[in-house]
ModelCIF file with pLDDT and N, C-alpha, C, O atoms, coordinates in Angstrom:
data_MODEL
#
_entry.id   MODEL 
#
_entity.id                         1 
_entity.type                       polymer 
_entity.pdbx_number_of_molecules   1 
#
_entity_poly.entity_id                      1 
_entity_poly.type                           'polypeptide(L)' 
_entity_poly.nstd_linkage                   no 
_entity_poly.nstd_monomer                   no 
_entity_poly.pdbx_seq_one_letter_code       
;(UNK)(UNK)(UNK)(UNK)(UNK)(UNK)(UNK)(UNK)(UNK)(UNK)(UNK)(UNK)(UNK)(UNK)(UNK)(UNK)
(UNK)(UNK)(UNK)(UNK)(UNK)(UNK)(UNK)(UNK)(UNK)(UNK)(UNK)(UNK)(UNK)(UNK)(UNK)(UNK)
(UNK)(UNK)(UNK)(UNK)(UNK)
;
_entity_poly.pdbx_seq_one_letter_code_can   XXXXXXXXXXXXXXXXXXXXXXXXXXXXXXXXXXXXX 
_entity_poly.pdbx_strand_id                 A 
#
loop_
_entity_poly_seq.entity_id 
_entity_poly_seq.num 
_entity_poly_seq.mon_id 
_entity_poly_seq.hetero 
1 1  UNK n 
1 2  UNK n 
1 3  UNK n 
1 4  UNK n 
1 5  UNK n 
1 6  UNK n 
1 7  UNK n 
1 8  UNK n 
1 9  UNK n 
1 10 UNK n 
1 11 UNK n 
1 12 UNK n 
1 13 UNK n 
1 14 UNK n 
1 15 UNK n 
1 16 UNK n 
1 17 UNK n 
1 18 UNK n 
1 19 UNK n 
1 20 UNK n 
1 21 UNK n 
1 22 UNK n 
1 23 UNK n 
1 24 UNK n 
1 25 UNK n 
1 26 UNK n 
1 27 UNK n 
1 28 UNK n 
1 29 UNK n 
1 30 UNK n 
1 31 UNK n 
1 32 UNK n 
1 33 UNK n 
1 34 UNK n 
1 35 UNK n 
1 36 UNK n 
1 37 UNK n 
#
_struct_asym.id          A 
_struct_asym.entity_id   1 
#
loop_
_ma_qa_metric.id 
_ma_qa_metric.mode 
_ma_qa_metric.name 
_ma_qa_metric.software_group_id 
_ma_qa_metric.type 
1 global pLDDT . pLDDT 
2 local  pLDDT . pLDDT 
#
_ma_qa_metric_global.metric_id      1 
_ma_qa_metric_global.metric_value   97.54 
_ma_qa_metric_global.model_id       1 
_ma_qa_metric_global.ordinal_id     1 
#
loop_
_ma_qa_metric_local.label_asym_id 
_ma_qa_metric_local.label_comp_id 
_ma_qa_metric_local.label_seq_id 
_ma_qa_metric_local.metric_id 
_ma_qa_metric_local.metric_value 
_ma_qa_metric_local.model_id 
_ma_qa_metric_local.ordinal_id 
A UNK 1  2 97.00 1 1  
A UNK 2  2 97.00 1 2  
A UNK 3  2 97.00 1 3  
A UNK 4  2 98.00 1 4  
A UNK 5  2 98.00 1 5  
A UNK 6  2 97.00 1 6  
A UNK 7  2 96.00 1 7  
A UNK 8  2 98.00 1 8  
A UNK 9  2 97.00 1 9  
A UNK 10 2 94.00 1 10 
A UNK 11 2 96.00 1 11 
A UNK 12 2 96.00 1 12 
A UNK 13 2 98.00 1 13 
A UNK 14 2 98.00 1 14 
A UNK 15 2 97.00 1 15 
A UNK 16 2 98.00 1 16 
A UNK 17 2 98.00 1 17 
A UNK 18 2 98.00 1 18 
A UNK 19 2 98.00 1 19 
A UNK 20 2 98.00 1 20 
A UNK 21 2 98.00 1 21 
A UNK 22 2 98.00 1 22 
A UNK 23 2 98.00 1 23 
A UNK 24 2 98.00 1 24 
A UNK 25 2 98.00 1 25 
A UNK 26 2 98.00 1 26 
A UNK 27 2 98.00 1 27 
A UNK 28 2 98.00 1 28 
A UNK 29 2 98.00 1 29 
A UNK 30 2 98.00 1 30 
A UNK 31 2 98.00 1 31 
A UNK 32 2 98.00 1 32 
A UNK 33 2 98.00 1 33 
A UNK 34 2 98.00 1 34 
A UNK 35 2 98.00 1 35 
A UNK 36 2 97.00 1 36 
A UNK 37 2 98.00 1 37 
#
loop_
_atom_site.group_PDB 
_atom_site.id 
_atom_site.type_symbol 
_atom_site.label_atom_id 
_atom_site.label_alt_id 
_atom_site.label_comp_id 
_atom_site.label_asym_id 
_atom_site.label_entity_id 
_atom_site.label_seq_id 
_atom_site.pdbx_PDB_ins_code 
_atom_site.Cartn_x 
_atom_site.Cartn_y 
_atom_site.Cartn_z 
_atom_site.occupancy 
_atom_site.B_iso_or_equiv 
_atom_site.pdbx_formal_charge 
_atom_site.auth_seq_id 
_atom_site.auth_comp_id 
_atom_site.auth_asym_id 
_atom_site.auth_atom_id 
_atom_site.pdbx_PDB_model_num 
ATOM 1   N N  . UNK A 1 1  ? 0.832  -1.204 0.000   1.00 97.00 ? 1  UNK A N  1 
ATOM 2   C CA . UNK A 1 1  ? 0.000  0.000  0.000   1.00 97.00 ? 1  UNK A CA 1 
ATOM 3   C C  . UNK A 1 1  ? 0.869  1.258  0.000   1.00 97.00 ? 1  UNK A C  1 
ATOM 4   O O  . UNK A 1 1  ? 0.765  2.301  -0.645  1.00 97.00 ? 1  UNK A O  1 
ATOM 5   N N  . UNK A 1 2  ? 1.989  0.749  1.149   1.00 97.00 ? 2  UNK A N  1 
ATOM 6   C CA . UNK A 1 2  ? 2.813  2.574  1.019   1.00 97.00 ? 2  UNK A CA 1 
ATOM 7   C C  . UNK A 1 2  ? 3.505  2.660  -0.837  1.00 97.00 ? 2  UNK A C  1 
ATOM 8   O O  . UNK A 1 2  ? 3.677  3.605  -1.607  1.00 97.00 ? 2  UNK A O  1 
ATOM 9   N N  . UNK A 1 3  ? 3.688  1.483  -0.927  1.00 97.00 ? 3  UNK A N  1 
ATOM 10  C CA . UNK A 1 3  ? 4.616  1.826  -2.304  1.00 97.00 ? 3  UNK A CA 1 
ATOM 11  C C  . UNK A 1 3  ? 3.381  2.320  -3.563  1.00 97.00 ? 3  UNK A C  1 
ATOM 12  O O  . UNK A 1 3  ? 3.613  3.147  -4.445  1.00 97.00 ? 3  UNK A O  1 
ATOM 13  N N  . UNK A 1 4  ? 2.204  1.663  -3.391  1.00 98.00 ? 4  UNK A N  1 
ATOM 14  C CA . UNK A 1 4  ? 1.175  2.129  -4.030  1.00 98.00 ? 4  UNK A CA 1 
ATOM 15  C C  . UNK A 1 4  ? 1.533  3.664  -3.990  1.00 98.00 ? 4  UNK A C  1 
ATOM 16  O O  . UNK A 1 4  ? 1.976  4.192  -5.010  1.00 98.00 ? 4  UNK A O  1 
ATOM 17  N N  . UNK A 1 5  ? 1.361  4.353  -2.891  1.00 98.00 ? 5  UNK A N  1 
ATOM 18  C CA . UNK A 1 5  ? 0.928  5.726  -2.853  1.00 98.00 ? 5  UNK A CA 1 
ATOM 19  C C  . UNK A 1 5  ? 2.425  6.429  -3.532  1.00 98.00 ? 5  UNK A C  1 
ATOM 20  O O  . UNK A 1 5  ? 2.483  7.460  -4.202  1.00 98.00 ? 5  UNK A O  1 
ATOM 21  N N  . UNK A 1 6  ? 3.498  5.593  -3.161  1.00 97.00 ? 6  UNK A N  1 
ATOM 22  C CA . UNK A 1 6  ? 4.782  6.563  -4.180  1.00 97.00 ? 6  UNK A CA 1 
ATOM 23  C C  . UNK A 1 6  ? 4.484  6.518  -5.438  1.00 97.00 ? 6  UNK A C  1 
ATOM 24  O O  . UNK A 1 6  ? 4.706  7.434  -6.230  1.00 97.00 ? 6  UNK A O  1 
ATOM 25  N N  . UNK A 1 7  ? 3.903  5.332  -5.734  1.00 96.00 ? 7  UNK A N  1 
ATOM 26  C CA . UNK A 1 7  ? 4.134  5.255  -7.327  1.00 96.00 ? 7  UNK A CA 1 
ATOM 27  C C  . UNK A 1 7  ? 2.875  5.572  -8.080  1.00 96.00 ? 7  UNK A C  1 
ATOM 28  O O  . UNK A 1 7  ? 2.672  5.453  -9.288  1.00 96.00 ? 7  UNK A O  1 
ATOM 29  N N  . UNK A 1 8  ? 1.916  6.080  -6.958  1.00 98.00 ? 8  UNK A N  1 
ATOM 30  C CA . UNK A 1 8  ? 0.928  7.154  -7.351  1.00 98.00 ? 8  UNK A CA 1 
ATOM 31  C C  . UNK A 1 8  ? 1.360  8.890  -7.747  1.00 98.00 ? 8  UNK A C  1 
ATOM 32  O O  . UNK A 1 8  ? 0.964  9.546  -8.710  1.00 98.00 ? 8  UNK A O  1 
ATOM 33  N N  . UNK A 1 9  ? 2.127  9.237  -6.834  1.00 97.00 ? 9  UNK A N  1 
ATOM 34  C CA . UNK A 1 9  ? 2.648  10.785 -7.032  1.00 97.00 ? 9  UNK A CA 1 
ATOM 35  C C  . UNK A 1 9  ? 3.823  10.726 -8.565  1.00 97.00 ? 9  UNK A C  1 
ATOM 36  O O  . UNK A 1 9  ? 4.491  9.859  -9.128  1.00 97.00 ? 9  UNK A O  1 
ATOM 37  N N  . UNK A 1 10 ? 3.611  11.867 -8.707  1.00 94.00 ? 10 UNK A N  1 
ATOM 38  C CA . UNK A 1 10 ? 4.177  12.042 -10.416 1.00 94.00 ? 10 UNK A CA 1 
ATOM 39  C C  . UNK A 1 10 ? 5.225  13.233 -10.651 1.00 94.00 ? 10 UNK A C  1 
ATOM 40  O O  . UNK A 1 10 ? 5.948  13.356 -11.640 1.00 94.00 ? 10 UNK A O  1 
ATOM 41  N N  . UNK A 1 11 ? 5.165  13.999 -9.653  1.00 96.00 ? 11 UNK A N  1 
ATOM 42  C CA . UNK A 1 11 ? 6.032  14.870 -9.298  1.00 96.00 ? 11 UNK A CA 1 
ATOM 43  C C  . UNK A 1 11 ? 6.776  15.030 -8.238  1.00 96.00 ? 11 UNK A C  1 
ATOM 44  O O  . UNK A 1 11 ? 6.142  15.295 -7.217  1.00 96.00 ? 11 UNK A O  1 
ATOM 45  N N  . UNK A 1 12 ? 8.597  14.914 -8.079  1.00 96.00 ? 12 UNK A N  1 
ATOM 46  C CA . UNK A 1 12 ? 9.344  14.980 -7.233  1.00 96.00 ? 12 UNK A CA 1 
ATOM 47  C C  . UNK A 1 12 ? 8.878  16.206 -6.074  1.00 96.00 ? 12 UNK A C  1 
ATOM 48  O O  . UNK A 1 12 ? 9.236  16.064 -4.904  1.00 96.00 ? 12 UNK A O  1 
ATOM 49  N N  . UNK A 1 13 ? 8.335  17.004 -6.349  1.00 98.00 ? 13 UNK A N  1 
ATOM 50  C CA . UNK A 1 13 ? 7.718  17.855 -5.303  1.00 98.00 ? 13 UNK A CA 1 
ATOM 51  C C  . UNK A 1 13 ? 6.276  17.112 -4.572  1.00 98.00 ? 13 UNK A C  1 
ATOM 52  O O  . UNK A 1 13 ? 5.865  17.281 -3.424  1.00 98.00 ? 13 UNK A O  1 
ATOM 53  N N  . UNK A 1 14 ? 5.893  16.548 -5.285  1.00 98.00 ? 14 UNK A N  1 
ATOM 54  C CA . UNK A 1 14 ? 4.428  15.864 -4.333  1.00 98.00 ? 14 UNK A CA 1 
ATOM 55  C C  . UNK A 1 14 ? 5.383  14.061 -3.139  1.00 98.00 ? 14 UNK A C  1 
ATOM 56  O O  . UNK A 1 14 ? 5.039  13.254 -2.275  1.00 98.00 ? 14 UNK A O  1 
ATOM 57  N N  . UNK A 1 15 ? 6.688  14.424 -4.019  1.00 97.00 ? 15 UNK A N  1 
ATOM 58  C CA . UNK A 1 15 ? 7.022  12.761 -3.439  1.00 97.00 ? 15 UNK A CA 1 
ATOM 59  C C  . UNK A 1 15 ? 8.175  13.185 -2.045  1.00 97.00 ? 15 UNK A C  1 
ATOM 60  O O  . UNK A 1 15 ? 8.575  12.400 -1.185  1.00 97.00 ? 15 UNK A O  1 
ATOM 61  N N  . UNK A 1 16 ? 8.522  14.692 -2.184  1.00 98.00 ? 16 UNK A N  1 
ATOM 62  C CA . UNK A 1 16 ? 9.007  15.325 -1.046  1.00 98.00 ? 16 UNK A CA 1 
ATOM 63  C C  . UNK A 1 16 ? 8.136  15.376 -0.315  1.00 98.00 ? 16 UNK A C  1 
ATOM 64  O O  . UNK A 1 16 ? 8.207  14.544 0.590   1.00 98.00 ? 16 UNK A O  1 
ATOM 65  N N  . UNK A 1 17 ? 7.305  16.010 -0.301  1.00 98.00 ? 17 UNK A N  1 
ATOM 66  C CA . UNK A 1 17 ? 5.971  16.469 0.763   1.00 98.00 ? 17 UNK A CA 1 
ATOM 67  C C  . UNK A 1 17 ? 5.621  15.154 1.208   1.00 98.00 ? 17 UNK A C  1 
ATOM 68  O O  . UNK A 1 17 ? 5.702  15.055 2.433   1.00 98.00 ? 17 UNK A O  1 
ATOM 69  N N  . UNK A 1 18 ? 5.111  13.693 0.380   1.00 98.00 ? 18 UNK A N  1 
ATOM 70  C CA . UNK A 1 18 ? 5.233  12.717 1.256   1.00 98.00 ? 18 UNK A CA 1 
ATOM 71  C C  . UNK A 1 18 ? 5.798  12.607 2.179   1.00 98.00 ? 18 UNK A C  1 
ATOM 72  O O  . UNK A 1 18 ? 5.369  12.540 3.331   1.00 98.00 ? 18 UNK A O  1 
ATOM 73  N N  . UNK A 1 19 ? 7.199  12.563 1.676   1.00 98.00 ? 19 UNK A N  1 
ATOM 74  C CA . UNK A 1 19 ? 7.995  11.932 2.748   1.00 98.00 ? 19 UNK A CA 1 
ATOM 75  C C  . UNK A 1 19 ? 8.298  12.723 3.785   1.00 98.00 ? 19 UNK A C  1 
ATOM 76  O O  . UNK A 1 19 ? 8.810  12.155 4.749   1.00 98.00 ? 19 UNK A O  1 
ATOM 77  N N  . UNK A 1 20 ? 8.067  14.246 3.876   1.00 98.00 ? 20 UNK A N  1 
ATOM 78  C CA . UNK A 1 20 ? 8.063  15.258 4.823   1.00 98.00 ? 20 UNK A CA 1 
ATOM 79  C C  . UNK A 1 20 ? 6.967  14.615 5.668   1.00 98.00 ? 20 UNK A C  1 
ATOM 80  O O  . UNK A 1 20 ? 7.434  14.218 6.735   1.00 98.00 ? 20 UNK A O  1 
ATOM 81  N N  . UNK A 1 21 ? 5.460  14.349 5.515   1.00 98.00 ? 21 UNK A N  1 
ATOM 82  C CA . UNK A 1 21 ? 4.719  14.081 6.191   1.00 98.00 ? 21 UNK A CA 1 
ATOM 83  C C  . UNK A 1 21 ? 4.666  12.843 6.645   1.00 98.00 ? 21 UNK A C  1 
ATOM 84  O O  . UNK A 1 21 ? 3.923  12.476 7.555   1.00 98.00 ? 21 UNK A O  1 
ATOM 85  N N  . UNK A 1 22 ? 5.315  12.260 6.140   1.00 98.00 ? 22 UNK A N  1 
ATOM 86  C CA . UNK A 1 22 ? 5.736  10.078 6.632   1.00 98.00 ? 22 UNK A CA 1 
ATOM 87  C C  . UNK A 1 22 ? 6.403  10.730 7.345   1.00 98.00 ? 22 UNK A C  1 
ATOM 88  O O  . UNK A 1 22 ? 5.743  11.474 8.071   1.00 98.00 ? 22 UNK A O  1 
ATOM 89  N N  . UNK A 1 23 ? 7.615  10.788 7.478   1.00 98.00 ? 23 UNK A N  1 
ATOM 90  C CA . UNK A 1 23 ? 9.103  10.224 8.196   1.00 98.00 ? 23 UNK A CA 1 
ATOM 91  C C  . UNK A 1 23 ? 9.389  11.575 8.941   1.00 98.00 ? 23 UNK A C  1 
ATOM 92  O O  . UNK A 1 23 ? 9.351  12.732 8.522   1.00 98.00 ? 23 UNK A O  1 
ATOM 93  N N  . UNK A 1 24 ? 9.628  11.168 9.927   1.00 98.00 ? 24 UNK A N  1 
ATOM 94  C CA . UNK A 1 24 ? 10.547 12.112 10.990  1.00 98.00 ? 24 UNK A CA 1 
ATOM 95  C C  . UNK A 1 24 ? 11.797 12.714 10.173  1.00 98.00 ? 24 UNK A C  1 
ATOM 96  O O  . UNK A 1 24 ? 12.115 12.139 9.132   1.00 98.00 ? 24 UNK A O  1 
ATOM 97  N N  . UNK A 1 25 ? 12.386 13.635 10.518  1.00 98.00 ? 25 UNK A N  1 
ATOM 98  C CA . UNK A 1 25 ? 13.453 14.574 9.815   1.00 98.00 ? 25 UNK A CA 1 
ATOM 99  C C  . UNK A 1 25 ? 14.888 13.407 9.946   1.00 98.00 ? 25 UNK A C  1 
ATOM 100 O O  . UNK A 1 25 ? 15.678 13.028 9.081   1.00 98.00 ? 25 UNK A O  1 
ATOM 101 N N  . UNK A 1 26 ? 14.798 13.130 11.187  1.00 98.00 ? 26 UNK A N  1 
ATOM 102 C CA . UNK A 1 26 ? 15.762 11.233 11.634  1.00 98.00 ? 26 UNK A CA 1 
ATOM 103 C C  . UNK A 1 26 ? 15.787 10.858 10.290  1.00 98.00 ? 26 UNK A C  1 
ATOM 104 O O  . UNK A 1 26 ? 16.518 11.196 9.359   1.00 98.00 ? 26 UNK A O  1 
ATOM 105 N N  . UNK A 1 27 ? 14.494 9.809  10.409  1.00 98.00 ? 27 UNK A N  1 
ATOM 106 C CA . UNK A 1 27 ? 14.179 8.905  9.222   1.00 98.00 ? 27 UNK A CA 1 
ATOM 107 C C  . UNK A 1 27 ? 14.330 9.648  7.873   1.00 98.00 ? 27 UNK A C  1 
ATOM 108 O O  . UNK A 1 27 ? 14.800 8.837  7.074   1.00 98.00 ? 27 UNK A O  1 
ATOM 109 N N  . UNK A 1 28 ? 14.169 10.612 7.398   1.00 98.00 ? 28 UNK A N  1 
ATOM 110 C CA . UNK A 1 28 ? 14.662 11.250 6.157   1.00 98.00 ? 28 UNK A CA 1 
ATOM 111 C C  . UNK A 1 28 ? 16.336 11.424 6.276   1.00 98.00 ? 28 UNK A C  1 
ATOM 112 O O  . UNK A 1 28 ? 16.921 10.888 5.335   1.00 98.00 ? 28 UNK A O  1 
ATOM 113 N N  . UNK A 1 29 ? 17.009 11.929 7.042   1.00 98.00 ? 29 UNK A N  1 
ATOM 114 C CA . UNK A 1 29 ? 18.207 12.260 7.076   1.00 98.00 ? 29 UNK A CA 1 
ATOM 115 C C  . UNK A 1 29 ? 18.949 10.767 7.114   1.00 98.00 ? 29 UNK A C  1 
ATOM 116 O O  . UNK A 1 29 ? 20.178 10.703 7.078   1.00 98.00 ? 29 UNK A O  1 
ATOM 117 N N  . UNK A 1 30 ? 18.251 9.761  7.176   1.00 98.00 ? 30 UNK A N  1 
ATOM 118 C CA . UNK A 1 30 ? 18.905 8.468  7.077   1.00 98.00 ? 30 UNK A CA 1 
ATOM 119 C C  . UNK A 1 30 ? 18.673 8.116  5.512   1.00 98.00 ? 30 UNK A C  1 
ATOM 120 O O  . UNK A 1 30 ? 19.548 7.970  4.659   1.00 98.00 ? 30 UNK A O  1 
ATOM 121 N N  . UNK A 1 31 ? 17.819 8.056  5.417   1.00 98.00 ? 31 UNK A N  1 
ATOM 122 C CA . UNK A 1 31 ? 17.463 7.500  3.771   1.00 98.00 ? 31 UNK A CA 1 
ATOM 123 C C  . UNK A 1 31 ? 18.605 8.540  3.307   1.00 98.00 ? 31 UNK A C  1 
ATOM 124 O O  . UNK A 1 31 ? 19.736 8.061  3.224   1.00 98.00 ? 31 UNK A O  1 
ATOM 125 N N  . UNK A 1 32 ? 18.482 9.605  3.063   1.00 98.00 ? 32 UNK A N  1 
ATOM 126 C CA . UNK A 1 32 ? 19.124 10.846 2.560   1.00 98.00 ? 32 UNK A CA 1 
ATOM 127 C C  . UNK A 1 32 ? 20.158 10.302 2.432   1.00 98.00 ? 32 UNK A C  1 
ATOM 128 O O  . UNK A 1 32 ? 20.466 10.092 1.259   1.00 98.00 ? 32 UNK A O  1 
ATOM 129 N N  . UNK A 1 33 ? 20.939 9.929  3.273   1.00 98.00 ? 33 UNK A N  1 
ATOM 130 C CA . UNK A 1 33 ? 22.564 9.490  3.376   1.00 98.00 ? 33 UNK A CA 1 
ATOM 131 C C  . UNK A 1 33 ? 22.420 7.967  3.128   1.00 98.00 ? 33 UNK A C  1 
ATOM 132 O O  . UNK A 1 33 ? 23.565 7.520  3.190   1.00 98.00 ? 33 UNK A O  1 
ATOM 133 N N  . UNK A 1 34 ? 21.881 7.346  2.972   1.00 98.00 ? 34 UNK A N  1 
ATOM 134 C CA . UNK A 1 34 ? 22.181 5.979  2.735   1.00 98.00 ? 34 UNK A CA 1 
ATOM 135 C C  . UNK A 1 34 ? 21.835 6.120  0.687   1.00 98.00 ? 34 UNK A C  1 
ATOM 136 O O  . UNK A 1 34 ? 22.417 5.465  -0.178  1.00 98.00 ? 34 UNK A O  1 
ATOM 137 N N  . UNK A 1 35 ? 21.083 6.843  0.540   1.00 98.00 ? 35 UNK A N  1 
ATOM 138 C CA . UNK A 1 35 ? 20.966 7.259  -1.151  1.00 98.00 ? 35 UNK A CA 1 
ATOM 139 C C  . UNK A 1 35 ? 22.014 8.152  -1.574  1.00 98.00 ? 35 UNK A C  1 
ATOM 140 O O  . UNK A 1 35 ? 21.985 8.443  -2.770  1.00 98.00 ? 35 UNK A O  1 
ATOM 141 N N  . UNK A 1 36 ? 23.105 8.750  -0.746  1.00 97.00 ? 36 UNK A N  1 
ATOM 142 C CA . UNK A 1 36 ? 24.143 9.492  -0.951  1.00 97.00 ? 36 UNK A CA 1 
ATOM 143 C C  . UNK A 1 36 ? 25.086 9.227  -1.384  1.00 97.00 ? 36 UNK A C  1 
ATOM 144 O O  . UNK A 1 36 ? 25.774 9.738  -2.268  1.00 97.00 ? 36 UNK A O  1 
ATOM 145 N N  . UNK A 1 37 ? 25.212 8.177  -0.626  1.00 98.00 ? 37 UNK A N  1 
ATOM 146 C CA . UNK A 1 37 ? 26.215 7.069  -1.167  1.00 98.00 ? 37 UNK A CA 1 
ATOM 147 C C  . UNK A 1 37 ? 26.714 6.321  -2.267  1.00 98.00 ? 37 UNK A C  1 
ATOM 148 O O  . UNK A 1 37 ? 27.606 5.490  -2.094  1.00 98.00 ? 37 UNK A O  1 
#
């Protein structure tokens, strides 16, 4: 279901705001750096 709803949004600005409203600033700043890599 969650991956449903990513691969519903169509614009990198609607798929930020997701993840602003999912994930704690933590949990983003982890993904962030583990995709940094």
């Amino acid at each position: 279901a969650l991956a449903q709803a990513f691969a519903a949004l169509c614009e990198p600005e609607q798929v930020e705001a997701f993840l602003r409203d999912l994930c704690t600033p933590a949990e983003l700043e982890a993904m962030a750096d583990r995709w940094k890599v």
